[in-house]
N, C-alpha and C. Protein backbone atom coordinates (compact mmCIF):
# COMPACT_ATOMS: atom_id res chain seq x y z
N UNK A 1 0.85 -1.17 0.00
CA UNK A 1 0.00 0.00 0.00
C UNK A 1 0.90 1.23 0.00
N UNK A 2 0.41 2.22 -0.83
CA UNK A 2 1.16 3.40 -0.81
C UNK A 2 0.48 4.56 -0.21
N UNK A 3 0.93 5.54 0.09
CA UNK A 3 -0.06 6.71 0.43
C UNK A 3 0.09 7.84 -0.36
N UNK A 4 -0.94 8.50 -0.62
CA UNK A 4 -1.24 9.58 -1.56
C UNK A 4 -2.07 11.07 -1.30
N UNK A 5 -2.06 11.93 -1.67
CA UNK A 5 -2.58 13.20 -1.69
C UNK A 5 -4.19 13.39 -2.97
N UNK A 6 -4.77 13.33 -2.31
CA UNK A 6 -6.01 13.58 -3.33
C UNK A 6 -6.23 15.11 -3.84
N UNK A 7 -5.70 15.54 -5.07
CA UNK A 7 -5.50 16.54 -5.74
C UNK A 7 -6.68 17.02 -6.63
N UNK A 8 -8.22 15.90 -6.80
CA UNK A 8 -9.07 16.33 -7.62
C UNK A 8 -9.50 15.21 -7.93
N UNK A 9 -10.82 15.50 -8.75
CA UNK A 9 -11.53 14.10 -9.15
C UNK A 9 -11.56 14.37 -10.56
N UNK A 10 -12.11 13.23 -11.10
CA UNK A 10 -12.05 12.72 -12.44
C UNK A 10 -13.54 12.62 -12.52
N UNK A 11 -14.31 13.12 -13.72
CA UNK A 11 -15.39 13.29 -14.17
C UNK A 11 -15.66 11.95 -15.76
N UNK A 12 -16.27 11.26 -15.14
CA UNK A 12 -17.02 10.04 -16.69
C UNK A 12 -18.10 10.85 -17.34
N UNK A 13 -18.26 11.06 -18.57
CA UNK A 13 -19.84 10.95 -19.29
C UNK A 13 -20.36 9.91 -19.21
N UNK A 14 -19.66 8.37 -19.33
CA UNK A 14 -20.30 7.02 -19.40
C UNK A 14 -19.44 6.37 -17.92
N UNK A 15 -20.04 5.53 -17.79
CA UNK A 15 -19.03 4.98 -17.44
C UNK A 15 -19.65 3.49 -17.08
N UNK A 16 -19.06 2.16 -16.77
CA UNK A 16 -19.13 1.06 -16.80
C UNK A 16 -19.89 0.59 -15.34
N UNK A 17 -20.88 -0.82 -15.39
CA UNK A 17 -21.67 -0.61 -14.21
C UNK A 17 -20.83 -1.12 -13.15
N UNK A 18 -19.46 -1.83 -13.78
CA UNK A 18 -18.79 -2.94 -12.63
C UNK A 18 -17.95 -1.29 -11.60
N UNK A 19 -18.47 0.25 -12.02
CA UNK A 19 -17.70 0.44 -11.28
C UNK A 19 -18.63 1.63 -10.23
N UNK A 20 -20.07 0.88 -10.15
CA UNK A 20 -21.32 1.51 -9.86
C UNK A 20 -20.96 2.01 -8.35
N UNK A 21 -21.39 3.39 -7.78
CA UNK A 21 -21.04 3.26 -5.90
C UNK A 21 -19.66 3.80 -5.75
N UNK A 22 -19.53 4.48 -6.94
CA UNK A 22 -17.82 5.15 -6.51
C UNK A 22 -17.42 5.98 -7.45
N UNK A 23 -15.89 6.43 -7.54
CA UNK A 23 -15.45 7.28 -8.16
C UNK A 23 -14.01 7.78 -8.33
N UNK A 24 -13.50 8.23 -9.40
CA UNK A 24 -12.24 8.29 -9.73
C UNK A 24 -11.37 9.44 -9.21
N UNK A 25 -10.43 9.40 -8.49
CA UNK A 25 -10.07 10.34 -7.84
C UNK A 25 -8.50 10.80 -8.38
N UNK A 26 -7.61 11.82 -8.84
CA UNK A 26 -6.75 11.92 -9.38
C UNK A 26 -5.85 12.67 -8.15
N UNK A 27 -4.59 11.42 -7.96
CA UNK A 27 -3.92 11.20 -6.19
C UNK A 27 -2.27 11.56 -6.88
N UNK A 28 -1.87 12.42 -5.87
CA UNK A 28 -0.38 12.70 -5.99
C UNK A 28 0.45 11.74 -4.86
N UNK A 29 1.15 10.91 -5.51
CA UNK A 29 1.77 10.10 -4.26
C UNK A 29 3.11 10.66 -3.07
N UNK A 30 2.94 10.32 -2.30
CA UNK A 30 3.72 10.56 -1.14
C UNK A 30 5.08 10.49 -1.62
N UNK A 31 6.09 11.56 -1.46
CA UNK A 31 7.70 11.73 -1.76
C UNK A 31 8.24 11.03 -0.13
N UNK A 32 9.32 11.11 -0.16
CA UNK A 32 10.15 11.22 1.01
C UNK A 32 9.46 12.32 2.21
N UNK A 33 9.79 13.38 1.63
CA UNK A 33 9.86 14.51 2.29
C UNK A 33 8.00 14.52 3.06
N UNK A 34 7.28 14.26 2.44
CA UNK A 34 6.01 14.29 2.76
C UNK A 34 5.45 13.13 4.12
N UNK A 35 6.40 12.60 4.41
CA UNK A 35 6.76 11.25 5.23
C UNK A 35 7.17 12.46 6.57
N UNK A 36 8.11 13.26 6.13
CA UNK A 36 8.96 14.05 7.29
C UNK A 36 8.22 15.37 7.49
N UNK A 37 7.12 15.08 7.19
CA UNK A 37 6.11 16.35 7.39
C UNK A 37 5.56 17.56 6.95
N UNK A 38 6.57 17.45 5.79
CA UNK A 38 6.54 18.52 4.63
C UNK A 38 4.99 18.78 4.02
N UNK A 39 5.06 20.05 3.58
CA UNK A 39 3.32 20.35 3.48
C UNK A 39 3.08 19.50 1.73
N UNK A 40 2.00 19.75 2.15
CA UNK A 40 1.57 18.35 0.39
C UNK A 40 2.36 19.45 -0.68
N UNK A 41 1.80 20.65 -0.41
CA UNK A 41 2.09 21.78 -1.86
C UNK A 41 3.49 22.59 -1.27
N UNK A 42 4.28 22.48 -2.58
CA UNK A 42 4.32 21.97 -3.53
C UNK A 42 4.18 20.68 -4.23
N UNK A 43 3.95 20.01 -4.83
CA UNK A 43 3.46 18.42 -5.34
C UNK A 43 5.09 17.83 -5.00
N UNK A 44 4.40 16.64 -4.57
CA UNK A 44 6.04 15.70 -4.51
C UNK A 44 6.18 15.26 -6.15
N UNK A 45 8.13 15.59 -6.51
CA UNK A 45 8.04 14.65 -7.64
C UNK A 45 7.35 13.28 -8.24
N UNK A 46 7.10 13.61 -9.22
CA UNK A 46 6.35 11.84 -9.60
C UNK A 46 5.40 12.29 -10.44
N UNK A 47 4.71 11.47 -10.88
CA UNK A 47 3.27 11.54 -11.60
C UNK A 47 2.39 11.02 -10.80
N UNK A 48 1.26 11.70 -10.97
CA UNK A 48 0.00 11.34 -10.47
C UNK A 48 -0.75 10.07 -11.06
N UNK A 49 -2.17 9.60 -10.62
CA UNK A 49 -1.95 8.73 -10.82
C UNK A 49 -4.24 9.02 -10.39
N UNK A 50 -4.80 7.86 -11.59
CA UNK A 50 -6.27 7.83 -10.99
C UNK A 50 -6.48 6.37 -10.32
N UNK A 51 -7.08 7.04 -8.88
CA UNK A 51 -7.01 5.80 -7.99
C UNK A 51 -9.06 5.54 -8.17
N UNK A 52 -9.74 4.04 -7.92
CA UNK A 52 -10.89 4.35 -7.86
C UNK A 52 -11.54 4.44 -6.42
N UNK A 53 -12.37 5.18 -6.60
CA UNK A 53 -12.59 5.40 -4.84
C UNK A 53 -13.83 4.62 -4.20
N UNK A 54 -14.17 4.24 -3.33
CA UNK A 54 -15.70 3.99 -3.19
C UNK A 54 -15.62 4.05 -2.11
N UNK A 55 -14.80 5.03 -1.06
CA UNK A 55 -15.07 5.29 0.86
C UNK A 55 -15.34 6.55 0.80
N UNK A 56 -15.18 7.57 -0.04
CA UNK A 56 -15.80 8.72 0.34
C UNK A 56 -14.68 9.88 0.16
N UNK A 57 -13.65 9.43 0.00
CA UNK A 57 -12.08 10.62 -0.14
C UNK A 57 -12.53 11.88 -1.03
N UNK A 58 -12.08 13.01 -0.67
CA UNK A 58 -12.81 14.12 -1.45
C UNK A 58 -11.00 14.91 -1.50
N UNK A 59 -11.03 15.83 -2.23
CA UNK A 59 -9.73 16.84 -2.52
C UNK A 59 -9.30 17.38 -0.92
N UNK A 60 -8.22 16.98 -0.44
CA UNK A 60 -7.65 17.37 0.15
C UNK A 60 -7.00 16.05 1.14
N UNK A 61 -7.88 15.13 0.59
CA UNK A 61 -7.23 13.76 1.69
C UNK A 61 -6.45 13.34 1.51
N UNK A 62 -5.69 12.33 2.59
CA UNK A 62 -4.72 11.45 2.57
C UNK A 62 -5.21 10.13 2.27
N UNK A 63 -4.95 9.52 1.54
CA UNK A 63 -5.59 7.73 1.20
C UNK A 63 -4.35 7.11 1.10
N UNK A 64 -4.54 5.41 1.47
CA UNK A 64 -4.13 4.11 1.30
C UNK A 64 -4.41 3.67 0.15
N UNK A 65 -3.70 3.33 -1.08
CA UNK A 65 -4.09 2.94 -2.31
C UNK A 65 -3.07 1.90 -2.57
N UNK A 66 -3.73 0.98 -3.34
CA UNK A 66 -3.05 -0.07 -3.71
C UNK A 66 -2.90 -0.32 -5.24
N UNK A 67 -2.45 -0.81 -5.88
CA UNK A 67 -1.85 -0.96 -7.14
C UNK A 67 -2.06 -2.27 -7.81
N UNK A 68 -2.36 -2.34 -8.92
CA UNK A 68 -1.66 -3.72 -9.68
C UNK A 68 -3.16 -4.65 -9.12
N UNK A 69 -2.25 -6.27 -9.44
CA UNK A 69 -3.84 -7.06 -9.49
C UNK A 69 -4.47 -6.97 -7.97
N UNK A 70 -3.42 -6.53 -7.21
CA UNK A 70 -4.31 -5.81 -5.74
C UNK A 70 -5.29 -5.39 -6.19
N UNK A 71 -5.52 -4.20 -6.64
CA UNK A 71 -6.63 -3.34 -6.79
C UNK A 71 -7.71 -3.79 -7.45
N UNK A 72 -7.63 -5.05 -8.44
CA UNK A 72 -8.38 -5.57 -8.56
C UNK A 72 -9.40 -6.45 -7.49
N UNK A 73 -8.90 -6.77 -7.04
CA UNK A 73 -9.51 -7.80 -5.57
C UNK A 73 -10.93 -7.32 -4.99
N UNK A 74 -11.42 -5.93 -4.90
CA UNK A 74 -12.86 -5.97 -4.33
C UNK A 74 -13.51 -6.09 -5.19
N UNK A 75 -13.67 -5.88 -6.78
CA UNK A 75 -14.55 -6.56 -7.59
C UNK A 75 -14.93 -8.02 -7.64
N UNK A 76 -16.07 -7.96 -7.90
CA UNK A 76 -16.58 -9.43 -8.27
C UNK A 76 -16.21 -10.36 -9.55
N UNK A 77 -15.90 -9.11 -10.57
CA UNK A 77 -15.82 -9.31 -11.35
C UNK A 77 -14.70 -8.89 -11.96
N UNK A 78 -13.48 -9.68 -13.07
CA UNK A 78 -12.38 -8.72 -13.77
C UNK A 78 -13.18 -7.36 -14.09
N UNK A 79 -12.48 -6.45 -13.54
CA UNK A 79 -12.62 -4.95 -13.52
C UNK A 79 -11.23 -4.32 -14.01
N UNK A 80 -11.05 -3.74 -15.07
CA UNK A 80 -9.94 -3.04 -15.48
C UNK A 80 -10.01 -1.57 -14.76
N UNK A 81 -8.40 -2.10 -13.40
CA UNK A 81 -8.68 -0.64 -12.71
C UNK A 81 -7.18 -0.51 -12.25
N UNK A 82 -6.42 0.57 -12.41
CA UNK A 82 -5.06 0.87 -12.04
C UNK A 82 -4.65 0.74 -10.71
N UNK A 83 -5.77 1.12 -9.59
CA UNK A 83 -5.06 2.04 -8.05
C UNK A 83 -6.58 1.73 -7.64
N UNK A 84 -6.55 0.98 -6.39
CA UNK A 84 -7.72 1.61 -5.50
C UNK A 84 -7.60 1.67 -4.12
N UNK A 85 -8.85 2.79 -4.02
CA UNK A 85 -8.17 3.48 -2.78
C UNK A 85 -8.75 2.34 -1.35
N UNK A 86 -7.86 2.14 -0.48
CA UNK A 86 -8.00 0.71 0.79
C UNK A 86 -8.26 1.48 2.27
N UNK A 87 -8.02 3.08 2.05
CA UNK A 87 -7.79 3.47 3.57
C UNK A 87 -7.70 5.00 3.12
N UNK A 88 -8.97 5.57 4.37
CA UNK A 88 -8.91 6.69 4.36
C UNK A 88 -7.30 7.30 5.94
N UNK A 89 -6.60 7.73 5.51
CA UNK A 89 -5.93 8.33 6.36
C UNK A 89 -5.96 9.28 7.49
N UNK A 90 -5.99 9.10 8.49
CA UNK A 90 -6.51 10.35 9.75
C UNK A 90 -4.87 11.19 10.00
N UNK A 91 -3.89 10.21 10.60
CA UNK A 91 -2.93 10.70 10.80
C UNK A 91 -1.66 9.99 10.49
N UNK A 92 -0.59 10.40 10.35
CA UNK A 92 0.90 9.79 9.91
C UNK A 92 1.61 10.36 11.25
N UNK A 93 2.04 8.77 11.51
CA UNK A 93 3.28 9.29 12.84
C UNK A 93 4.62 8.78 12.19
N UNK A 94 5.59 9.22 11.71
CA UNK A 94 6.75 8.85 11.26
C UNK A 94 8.16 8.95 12.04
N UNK A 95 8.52 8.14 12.51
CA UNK A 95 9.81 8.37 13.08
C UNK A 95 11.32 7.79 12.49
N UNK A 96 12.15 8.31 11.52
CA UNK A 96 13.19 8.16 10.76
C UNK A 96 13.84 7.60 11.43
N UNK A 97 14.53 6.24 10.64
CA UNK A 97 15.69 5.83 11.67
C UNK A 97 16.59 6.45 12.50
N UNK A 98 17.52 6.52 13.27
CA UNK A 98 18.40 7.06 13.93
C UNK A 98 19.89 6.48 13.21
């Protein structure tokens, strides 16, 4: 699981029923520095990335997202889906090795 910055959502005209009860959320992933407390903005290097949502994450959250045939796993059905989101985030306690 990785953690990410929810930067905005993603708008369908159509969209498919296997992905009924949710929604696409467009997530900036966690750098180093964002670990050590650093504010989200400026964006951590990287590319962003559309995670699918179905707990409720709106622009400004922290989420648990998972990747790859992970993210497949709460469908019932093969669902072609990049990232989905596993965990809404409350707080990060990080303590760097010594």
């Amino acid at each position: 699981m990785r953690l990410g910055h929810v930067i905005g959502r993603v708008t369908l005209s159509k969209q498919d029923p296997a992905y009924k009860g949710g929604r696409f959320l467009l997530v900036q992933p966690f750098g180093k520095d964002q670990f050590r407390g650093a504010a989200m903005t400026p964006l951590a290097k990287g590319s962003s990335l559309v995670v699918y949502d179905n707990l409720g994450a709106g622009v400004g959250h922290v989420i648990g997202f998972t990747e790859g045939a992970e993210a497949t796993a709460p469908f019932e059905n093969p669902t072609p889906v990049d990232a989905f989101n596993a965990a809404l985030i409350d707080q990060i306690f990080y303590t760097p090795p010594a």
